[in-house]
N, C-alpha and C. Protein backbone atom coordinates (compact mmCIF):
# COMPACT_ATOMS: atom_id res chain seq x y z
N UNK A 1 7.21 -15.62 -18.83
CA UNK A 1 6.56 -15.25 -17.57
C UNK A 1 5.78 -16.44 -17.02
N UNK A 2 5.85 -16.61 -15.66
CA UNK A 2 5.23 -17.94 -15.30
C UNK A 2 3.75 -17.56 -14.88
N UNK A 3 2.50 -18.09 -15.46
CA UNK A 3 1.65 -17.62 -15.37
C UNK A 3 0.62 -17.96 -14.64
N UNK A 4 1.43 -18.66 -13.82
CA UNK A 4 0.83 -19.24 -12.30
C UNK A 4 0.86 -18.12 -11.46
N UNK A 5 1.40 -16.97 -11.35
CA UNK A 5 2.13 -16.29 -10.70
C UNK A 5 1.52 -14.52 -11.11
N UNK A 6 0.84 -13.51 -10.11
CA UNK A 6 0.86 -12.43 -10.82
C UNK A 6 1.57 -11.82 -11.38
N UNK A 7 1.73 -11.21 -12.66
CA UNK A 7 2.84 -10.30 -13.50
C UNK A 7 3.71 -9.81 -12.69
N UNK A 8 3.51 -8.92 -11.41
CA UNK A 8 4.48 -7.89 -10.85
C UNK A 8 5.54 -8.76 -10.22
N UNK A 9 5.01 -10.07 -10.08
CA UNK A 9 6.76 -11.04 -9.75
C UNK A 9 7.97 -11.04 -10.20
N UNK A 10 7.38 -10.74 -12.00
CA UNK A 10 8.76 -10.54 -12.49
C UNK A 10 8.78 -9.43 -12.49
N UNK A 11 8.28 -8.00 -12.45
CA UNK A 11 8.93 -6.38 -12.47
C UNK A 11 9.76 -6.96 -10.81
N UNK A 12 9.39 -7.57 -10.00
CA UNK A 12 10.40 -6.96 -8.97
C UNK A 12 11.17 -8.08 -9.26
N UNK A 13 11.65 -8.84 -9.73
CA UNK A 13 12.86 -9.58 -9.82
C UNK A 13 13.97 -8.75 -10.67
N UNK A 14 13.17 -7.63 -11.85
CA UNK A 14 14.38 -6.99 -12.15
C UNK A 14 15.04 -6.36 -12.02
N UNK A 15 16.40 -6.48 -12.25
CA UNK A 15 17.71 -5.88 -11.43
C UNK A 15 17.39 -4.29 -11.47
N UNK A 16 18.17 -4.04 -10.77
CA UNK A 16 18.37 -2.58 -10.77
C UNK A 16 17.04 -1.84 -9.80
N UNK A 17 17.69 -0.69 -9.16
CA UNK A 17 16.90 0.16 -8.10
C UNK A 17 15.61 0.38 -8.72
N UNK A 18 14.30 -0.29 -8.06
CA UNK A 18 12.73 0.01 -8.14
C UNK A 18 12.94 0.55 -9.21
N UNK A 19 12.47 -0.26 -10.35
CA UNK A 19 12.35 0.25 -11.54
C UNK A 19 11.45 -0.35 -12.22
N UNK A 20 10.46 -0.55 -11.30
CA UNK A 20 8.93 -1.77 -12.13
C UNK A 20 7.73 -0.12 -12.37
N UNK A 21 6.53 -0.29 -12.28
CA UNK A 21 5.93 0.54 -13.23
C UNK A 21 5.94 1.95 -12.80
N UNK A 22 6.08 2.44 -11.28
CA UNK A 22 6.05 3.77 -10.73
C UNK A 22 7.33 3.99 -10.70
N UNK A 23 8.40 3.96 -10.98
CA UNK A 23 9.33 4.14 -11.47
C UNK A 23 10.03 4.49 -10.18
N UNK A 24 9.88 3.85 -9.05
CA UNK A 24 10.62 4.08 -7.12
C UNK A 24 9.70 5.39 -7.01
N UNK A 25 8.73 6.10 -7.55
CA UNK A 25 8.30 7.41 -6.92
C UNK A 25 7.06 7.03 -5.94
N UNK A 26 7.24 7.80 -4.78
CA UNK A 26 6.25 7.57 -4.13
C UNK A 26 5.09 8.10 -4.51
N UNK A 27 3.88 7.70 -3.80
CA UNK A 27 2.73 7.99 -4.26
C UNK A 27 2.27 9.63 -3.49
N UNK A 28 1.50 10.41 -4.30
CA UNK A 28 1.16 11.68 -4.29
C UNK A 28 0.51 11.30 -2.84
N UNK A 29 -0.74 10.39 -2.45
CA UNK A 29 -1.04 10.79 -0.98
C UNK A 29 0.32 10.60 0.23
N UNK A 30 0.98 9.32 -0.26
CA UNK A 30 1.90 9.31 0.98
C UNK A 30 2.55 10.46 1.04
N UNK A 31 3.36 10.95 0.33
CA UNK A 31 3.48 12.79 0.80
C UNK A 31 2.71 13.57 1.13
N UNK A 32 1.63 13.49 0.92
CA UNK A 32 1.04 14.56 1.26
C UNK A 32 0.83 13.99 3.02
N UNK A 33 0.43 13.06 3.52
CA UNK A 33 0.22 12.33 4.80
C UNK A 33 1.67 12.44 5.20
N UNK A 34 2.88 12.19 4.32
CA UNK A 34 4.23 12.53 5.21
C UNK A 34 4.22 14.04 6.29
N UNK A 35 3.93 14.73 5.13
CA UNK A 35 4.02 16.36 5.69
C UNK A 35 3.27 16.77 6.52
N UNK A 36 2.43 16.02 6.98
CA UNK A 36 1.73 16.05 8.52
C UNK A 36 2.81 15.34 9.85
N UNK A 37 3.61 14.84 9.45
CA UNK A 37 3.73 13.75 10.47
C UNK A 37 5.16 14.61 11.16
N UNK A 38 5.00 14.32 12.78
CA UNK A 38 6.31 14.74 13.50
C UNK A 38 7.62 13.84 13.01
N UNK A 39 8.69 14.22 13.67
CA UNK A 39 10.04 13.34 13.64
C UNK A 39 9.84 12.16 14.38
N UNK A 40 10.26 11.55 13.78
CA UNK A 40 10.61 10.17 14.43
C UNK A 40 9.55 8.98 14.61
N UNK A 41 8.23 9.46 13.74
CA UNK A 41 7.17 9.22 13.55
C UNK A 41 7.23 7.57 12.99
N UNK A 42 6.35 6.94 14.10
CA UNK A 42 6.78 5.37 13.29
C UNK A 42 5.72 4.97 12.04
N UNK A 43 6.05 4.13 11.36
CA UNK A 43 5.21 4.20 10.11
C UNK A 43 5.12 2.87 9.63
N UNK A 44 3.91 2.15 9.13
CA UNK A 44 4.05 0.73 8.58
C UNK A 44 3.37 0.63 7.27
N UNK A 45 3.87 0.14 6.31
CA UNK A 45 3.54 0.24 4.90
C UNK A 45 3.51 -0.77 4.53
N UNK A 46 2.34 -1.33 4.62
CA UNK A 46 1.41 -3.16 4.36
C UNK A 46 0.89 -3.43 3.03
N UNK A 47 1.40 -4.37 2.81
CA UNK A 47 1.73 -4.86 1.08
C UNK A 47 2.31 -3.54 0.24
N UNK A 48 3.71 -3.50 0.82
CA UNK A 48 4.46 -2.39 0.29
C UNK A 48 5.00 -2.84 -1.27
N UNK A 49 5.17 -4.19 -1.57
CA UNK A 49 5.22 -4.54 -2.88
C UNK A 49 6.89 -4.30 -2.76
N UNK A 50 7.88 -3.80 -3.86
CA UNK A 50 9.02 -3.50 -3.78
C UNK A 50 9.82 -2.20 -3.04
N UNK A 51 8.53 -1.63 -1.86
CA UNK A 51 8.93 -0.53 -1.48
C UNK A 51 9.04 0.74 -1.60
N UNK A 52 8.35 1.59 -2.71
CA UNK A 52 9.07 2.81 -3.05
C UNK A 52 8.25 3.57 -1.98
N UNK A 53 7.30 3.52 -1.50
CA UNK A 53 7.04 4.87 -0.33
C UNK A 53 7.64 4.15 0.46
N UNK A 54 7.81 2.87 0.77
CA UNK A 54 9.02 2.50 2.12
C UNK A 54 10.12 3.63 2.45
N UNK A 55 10.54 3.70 1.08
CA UNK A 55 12.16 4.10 1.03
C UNK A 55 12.01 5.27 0.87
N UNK A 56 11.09 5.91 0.17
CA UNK A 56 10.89 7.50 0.41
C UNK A 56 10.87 8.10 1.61
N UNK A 57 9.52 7.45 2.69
CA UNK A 57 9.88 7.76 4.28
C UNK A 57 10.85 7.87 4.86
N UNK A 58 11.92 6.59 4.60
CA UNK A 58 12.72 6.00 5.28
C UNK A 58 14.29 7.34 5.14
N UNK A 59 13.88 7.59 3.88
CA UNK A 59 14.67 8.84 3.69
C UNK A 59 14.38 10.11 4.04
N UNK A 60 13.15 10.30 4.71
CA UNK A 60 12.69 11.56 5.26
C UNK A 60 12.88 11.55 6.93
N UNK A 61 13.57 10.18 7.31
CA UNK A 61 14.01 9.57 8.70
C UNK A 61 13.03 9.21 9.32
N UNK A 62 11.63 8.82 8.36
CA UNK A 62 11.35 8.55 9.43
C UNK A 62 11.03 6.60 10.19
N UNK A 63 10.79 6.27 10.95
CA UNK A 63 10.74 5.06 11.65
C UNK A 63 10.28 4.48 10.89
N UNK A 64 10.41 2.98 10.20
CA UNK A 64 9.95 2.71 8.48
C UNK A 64 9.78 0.68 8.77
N UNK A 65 8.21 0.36 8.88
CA UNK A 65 8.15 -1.01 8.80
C UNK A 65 7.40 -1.38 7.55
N UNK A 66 7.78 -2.24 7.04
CA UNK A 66 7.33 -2.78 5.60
C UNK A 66 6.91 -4.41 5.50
N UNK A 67 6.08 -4.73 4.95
CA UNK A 67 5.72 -6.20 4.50
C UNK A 67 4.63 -6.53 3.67
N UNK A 68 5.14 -7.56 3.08
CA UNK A 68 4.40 -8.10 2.10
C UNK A 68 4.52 -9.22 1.54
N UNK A 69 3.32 -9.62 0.98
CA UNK A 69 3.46 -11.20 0.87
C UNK A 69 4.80 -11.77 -0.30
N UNK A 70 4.84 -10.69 -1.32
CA UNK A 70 6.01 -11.16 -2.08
C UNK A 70 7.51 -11.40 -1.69
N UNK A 71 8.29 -12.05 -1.66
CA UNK A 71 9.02 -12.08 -1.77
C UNK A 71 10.12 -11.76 -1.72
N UNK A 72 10.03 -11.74 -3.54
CA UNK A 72 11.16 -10.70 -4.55
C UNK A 72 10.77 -9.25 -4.29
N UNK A 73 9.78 -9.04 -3.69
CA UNK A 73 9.27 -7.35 -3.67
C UNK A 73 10.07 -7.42 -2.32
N UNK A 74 10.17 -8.07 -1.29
CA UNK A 74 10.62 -7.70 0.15
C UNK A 74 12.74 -7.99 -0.54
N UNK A 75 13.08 -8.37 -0.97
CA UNK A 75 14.54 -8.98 -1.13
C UNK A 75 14.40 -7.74 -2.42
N UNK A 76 13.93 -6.99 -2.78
CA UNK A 76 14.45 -5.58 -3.39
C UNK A 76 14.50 -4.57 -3.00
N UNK A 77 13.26 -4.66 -1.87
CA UNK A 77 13.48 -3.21 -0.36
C UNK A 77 14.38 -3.53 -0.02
N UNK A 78 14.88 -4.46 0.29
CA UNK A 78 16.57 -5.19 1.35
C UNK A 78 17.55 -4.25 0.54
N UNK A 79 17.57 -5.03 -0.67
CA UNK A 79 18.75 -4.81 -1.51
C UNK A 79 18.54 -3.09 -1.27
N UNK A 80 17.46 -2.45 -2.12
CA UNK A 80 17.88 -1.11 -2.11
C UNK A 80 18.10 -0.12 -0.94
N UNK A 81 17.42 -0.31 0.19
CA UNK A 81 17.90 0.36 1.84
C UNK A 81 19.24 -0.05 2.00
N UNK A 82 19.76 -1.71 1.61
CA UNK A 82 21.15 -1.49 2.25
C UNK A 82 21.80 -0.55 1.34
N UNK A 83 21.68 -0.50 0.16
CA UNK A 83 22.29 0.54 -0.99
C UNK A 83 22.06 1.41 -0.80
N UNK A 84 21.25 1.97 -0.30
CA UNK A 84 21.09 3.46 0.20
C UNK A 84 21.57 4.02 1.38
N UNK A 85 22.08 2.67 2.36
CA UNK A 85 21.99 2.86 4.03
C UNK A 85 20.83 3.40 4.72
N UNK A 86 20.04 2.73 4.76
CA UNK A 86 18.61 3.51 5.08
C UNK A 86 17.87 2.06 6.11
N UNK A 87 17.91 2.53 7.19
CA UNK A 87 17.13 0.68 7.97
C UNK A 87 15.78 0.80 7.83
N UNK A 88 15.30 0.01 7.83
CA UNK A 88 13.70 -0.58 7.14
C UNK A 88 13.56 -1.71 7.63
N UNK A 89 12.68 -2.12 8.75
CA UNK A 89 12.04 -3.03 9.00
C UNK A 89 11.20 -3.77 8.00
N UNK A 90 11.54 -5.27 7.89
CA UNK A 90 11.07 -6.01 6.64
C UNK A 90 10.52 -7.14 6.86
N UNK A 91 9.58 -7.65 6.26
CA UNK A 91 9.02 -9.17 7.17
C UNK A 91 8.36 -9.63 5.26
N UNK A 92 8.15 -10.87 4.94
CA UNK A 92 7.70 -11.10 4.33
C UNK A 92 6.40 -11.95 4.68
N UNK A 93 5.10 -11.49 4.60
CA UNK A 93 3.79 -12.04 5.46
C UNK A 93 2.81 -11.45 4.51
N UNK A 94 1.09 -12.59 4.24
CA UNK A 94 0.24 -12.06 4.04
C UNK A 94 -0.14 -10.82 4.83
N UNK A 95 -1.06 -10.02 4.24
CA UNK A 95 -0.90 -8.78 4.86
C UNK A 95 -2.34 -9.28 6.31
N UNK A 96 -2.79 -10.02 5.78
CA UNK A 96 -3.90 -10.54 6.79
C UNK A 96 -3.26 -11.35 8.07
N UNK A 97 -2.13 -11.62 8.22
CA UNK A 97 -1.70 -12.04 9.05
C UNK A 97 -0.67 -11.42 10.02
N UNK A 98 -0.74 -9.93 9.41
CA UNK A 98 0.09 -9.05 10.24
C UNK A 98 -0.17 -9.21 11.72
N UNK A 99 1.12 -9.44 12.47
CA UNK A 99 1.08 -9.16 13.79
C UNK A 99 0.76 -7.51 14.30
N UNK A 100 -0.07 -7.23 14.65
CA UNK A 100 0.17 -5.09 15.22
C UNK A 100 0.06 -5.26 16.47
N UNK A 101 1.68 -6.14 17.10
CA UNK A 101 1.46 -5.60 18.05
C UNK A 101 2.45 -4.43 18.87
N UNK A 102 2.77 -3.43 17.81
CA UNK A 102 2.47 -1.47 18.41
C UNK A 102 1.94 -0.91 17.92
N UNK A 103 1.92 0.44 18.21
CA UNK A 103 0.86 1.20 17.40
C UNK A 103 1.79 2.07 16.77
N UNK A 104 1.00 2.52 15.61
CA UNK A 104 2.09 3.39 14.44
C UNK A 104 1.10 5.00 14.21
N UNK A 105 1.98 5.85 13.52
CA UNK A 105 1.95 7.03 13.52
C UNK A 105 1.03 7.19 11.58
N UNK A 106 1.61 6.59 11.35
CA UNK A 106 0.75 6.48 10.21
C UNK A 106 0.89 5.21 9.04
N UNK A 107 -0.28 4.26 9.02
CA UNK A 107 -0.19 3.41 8.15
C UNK A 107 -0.58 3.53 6.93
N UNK A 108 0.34 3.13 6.44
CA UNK A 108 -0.10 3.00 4.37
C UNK A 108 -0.66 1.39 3.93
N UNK A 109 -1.81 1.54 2.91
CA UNK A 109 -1.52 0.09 2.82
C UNK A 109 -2.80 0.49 0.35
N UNK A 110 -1.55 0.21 0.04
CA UNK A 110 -1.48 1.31 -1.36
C UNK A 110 -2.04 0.06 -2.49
N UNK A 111 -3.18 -0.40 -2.82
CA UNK A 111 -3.38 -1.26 -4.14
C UNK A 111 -3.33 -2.63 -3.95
N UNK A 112 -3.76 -3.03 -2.10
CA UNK A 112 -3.95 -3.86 -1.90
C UNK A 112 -4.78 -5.05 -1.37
N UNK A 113 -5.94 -4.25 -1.15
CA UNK A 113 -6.79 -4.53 -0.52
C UNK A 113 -8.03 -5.35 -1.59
N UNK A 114 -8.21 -5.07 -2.62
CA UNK A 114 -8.74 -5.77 -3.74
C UNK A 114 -8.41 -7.51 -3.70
N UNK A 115 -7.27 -7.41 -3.42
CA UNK A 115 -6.74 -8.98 -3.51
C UNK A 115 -7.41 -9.68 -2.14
N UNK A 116 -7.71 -9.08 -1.36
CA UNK A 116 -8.61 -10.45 -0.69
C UNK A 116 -9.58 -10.25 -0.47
N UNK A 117 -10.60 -11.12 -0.37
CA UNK A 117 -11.83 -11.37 0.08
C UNK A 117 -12.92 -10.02 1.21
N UNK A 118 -13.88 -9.68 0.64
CA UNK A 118 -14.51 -8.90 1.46
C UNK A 118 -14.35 -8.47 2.71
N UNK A 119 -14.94 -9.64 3.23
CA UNK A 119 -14.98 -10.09 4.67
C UNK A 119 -13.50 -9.76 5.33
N UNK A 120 -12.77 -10.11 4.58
CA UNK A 120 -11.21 -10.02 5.49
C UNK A 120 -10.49 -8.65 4.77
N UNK A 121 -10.84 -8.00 4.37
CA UNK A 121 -10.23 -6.69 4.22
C UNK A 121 -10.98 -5.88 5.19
N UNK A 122 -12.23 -5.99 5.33
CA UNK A 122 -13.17 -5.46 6.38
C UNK A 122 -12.78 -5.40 7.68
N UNK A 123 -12.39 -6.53 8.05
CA UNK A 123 -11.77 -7.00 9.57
C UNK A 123 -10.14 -6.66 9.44
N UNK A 124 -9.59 -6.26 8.19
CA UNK A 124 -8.61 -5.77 8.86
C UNK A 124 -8.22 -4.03 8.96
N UNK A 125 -8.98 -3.76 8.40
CA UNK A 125 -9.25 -2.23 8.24
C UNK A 125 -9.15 -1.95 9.66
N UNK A 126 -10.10 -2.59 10.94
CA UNK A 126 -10.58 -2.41 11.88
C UNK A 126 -9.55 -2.78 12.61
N UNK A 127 -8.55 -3.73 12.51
CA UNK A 127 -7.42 -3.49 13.18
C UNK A 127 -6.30 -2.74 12.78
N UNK A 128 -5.86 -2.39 11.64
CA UNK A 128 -4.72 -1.08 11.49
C UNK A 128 -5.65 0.49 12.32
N UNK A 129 -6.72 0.41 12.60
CA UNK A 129 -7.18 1.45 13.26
C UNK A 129 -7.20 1.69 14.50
N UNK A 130 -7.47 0.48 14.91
CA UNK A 130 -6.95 0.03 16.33
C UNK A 130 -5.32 0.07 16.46
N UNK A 131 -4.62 -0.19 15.81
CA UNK A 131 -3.35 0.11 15.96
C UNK A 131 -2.55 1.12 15.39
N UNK A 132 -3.64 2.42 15.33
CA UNK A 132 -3.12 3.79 14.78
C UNK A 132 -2.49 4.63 16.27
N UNK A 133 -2.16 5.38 16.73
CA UNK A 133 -2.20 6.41 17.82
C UNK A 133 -2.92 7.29 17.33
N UNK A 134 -3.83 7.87 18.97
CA UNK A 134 -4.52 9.11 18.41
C UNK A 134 -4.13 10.37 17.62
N UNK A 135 -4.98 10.79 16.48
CA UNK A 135 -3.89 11.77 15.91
C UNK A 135 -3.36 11.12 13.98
N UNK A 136 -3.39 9.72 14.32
CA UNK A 136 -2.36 9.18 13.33
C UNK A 136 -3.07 9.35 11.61
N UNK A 137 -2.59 8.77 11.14
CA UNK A 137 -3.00 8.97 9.85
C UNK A 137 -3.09 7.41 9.18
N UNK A 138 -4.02 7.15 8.13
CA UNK A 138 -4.11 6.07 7.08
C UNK A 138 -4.00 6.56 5.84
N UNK A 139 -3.09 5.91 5.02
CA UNK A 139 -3.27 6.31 3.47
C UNK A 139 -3.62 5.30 2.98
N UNK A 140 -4.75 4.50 2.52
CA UNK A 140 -5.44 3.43 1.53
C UNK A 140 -5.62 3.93 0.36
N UNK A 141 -5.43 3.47 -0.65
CA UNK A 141 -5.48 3.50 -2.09
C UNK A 141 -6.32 1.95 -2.32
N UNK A 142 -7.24 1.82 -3.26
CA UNK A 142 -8.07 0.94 -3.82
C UNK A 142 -8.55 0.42 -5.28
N UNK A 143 -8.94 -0.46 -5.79
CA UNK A 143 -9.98 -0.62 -6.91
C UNK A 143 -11.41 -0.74 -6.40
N UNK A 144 -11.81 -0.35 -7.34
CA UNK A 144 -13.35 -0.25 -7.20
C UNK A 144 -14.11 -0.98 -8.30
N UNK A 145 -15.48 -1.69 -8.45
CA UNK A 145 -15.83 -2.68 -8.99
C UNK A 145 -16.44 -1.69 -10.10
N UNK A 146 -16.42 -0.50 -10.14
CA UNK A 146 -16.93 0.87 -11.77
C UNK A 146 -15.90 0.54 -12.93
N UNK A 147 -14.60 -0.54 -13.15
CA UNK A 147 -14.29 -1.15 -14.20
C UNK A 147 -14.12 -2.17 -13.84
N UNK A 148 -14.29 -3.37 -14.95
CA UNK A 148 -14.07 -4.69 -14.75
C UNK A 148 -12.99 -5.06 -14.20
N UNK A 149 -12.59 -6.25 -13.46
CA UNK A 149 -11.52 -6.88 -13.64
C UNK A 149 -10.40 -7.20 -15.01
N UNK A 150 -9.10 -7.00 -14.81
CA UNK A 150 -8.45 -6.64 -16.19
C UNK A 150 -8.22 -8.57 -16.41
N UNK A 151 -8.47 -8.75 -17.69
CA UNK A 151 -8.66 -10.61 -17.96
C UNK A 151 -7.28 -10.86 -17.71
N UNK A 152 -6.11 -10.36 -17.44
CA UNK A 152 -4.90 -11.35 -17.05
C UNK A 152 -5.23 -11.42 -15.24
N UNK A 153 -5.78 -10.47 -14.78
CA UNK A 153 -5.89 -10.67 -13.21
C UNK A 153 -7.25 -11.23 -12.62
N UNK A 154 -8.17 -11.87 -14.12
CA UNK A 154 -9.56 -12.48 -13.22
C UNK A 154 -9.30 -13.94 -12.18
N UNK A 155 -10.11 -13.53 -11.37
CA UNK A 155 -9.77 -14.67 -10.10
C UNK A 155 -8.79 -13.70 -9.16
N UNK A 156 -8.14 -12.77 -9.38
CA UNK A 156 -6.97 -12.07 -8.63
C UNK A 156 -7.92 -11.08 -7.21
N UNK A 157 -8.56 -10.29 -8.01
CA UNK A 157 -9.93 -9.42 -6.98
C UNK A 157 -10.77 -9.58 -6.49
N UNK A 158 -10.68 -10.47 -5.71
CA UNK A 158 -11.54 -10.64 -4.87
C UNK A 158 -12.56 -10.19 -4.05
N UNK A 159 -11.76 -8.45 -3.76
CA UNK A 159 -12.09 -8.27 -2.88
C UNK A 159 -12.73 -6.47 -3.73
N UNK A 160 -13.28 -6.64 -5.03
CA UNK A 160 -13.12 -4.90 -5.04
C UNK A 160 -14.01 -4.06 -4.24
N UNK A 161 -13.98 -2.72 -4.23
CA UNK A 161 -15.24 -2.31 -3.00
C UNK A 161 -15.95 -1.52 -4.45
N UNK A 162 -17.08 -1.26 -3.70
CA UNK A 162 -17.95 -0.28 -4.08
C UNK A 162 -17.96 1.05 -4.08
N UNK A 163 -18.34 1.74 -4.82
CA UNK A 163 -18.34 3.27 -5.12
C UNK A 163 -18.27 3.95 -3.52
N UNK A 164 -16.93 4.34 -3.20
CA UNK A 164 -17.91 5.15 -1.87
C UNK A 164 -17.76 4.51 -0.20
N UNK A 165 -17.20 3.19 -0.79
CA UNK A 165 -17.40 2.08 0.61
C UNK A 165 -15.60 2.59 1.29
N UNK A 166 -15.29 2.87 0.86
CA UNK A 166 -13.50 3.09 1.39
C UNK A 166 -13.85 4.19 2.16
N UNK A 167 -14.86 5.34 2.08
CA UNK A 167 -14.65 6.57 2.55
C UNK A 167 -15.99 6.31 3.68
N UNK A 168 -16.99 5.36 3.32
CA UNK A 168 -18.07 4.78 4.71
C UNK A 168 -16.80 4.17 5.91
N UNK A 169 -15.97 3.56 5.39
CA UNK A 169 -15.14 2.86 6.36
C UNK A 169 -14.42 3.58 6.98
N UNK A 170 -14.45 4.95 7.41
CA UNK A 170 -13.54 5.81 7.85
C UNK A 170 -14.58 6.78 7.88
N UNK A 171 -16.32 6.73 8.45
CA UNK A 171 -17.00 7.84 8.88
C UNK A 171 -16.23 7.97 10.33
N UNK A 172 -15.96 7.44 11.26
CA UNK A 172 -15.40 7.77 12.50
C UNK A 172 -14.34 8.54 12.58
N UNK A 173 -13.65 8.98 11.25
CA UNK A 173 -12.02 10.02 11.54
C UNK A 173 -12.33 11.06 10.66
N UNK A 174 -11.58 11.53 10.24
CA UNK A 174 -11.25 13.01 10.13
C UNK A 174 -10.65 12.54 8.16
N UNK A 175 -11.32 12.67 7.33
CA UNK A 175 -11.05 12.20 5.90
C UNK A 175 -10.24 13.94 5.69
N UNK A 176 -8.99 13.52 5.74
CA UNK A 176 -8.35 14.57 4.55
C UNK A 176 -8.25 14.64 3.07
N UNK A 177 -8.22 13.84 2.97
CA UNK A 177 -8.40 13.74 1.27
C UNK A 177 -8.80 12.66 0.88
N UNK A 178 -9.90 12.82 -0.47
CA UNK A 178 -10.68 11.78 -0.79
C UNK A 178 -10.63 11.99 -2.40
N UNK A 179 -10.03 10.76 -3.10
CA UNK A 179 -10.05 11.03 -4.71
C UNK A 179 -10.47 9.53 -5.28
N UNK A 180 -11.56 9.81 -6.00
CA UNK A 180 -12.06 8.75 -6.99
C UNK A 180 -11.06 8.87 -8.50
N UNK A 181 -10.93 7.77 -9.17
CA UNK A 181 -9.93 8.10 -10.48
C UNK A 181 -10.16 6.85 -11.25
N UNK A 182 -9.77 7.28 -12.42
CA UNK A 182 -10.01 6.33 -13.21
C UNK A 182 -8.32 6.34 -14.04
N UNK A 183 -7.68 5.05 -14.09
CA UNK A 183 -6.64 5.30 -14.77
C UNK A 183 -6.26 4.30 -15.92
N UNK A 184 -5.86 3.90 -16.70
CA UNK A 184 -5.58 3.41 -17.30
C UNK A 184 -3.67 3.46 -17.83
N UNK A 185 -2.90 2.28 -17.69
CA UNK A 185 -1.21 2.66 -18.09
C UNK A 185 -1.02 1.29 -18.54
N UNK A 186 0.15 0.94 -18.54
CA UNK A 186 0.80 0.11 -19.60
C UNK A 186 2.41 -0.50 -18.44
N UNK A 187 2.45 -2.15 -17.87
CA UNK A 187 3.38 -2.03 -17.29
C UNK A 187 5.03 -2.41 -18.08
N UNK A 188 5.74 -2.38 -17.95
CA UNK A 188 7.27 -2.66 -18.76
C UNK A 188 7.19 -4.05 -19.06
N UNK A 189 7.13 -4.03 -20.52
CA UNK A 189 7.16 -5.72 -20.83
C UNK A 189 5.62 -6.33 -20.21
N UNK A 190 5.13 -5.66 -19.78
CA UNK A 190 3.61 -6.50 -19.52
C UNK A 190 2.55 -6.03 -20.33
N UNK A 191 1.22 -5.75 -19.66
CA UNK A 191 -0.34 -5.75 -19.92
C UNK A 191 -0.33 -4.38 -19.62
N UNK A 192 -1.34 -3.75 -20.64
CA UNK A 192 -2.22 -2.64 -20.06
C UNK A 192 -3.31 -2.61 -19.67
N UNK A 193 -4.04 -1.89 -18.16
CA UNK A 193 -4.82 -2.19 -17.37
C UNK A 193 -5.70 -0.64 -17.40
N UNK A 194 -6.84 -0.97 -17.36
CA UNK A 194 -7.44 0.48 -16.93
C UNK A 194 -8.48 -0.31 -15.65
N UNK A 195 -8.25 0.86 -15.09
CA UNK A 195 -8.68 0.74 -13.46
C UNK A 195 -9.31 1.87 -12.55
N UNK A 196 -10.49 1.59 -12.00
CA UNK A 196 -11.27 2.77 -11.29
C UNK A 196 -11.23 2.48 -10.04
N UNK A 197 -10.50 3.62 -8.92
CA UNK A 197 -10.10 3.58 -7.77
C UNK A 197 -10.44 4.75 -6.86
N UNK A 198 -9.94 4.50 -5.71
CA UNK A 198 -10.25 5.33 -4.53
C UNK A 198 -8.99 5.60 -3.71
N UNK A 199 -8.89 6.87 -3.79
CA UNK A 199 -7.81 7.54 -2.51
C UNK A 199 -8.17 7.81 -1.55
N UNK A 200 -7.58 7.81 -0.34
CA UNK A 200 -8.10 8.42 0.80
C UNK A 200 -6.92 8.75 1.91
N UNK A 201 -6.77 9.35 2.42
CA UNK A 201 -6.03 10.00 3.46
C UNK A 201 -7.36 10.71 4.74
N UNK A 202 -7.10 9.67 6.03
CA UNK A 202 -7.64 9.92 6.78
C UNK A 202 -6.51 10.17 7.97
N UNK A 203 -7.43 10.48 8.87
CA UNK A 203 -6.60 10.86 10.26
C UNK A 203 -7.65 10.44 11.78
N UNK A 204 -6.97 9.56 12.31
CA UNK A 204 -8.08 9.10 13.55
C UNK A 204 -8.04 10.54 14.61
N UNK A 205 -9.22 10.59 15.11
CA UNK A 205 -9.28 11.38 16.10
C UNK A 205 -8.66 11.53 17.07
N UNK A 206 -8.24 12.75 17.94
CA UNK A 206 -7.65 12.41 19.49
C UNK A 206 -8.82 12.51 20.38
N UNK A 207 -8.98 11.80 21.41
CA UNK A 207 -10.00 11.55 22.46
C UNK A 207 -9.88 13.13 22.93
């Protein structure tokens, strides 16, 4: 493993359909935030990593943009949508440098926000909100600084929040679901990590 490089570089280099630690299943809030949403509902899923709520949406039809800074995580969404026949908008970009310029029906952005710096997860929170439609939905998933940094990823978190600060950042909408957790797992061929986080499923207001 090259150890210049975070671990999950090599889960998505390996072959075969999303098969790094969530095994392609999407995550329990993005369904639950799916089953709100009309047809044809556009959707952007920022630092989607190798995709698996990409491709879950994308199979529920609905309008499906994805990016992320990796790579091999964006060239395994490719591979598996064309294998599936499923179109998926794909860009490979820091997530801080996302262009928004439309607005989406509901953005995901799932275990990524830790990786940068305070200040700039802050300021971008404030623009995927700005580029929600009224009505729309956010699903953020987080770490929180209530367990350490795991020693293969110190220097990696930059950015963890505080007890509580994910759900201050979203007093202006409508919080559907809010889960603190503590987890601890084991990835294929890697490290085991225990980790204390924050769910949230919000919904911006309509004027």
């Amino acid at each position: 493993m090259d150890k210049t490089k975070p671990f999950w570089e090599e889960s998505y280099k390996r072959k075969g359909r999303l098969d790094t630690f969530y095994e392609g299943k999407p995550s329990p809030d993005v369904v639950l935030a799916a089953s709100k949403l009309d047809k044809g509902s556009q959707i952007l899923d920022l630092g989607c990593g190798e995709g698996r709520n990409a491709i879950y949406l994308a199979q529920l039809g609905f309008a499906v943009t994805a990016s992320d800074i990796s790579k091999p995580g964006i060239d395994k969404l490719r591979d598996t949508a064309k294998e599936l026949g499923l179109k998926i908008g794909s860009s490979v970009c820091d997530m801080r440098n996302f262009d928004f310029s439309e607005n989406y029906d509901l953005i995901i952005s799932h275990s990524c926000f830790q990786y940068i710096p305070r200040k700039e997860w802050k300021g971008l929170i404030e623009k995927m909100k700005k580029a929600t439609n009224a009505g729309g939905l956010h699903v953020i998933n987080i770490f929180t600084d209530e367990e350490p940094e795991p020693e293969d990823q110190k220097g990696l978190m930059v950015g963890l929040f505080k007890k509580g600060e994910l759900a201050k950042s979203y007093h202006d909408w409508k919080i559907i679901e809010y889960k603190p957790y503590v987890i601890e797992h084991t990835h294929p061929d890697g490290p085991t990590h225990k980790h204390a986080g924050e769910s949230l499923v919000a919904q911006k207001l309509k004027e």
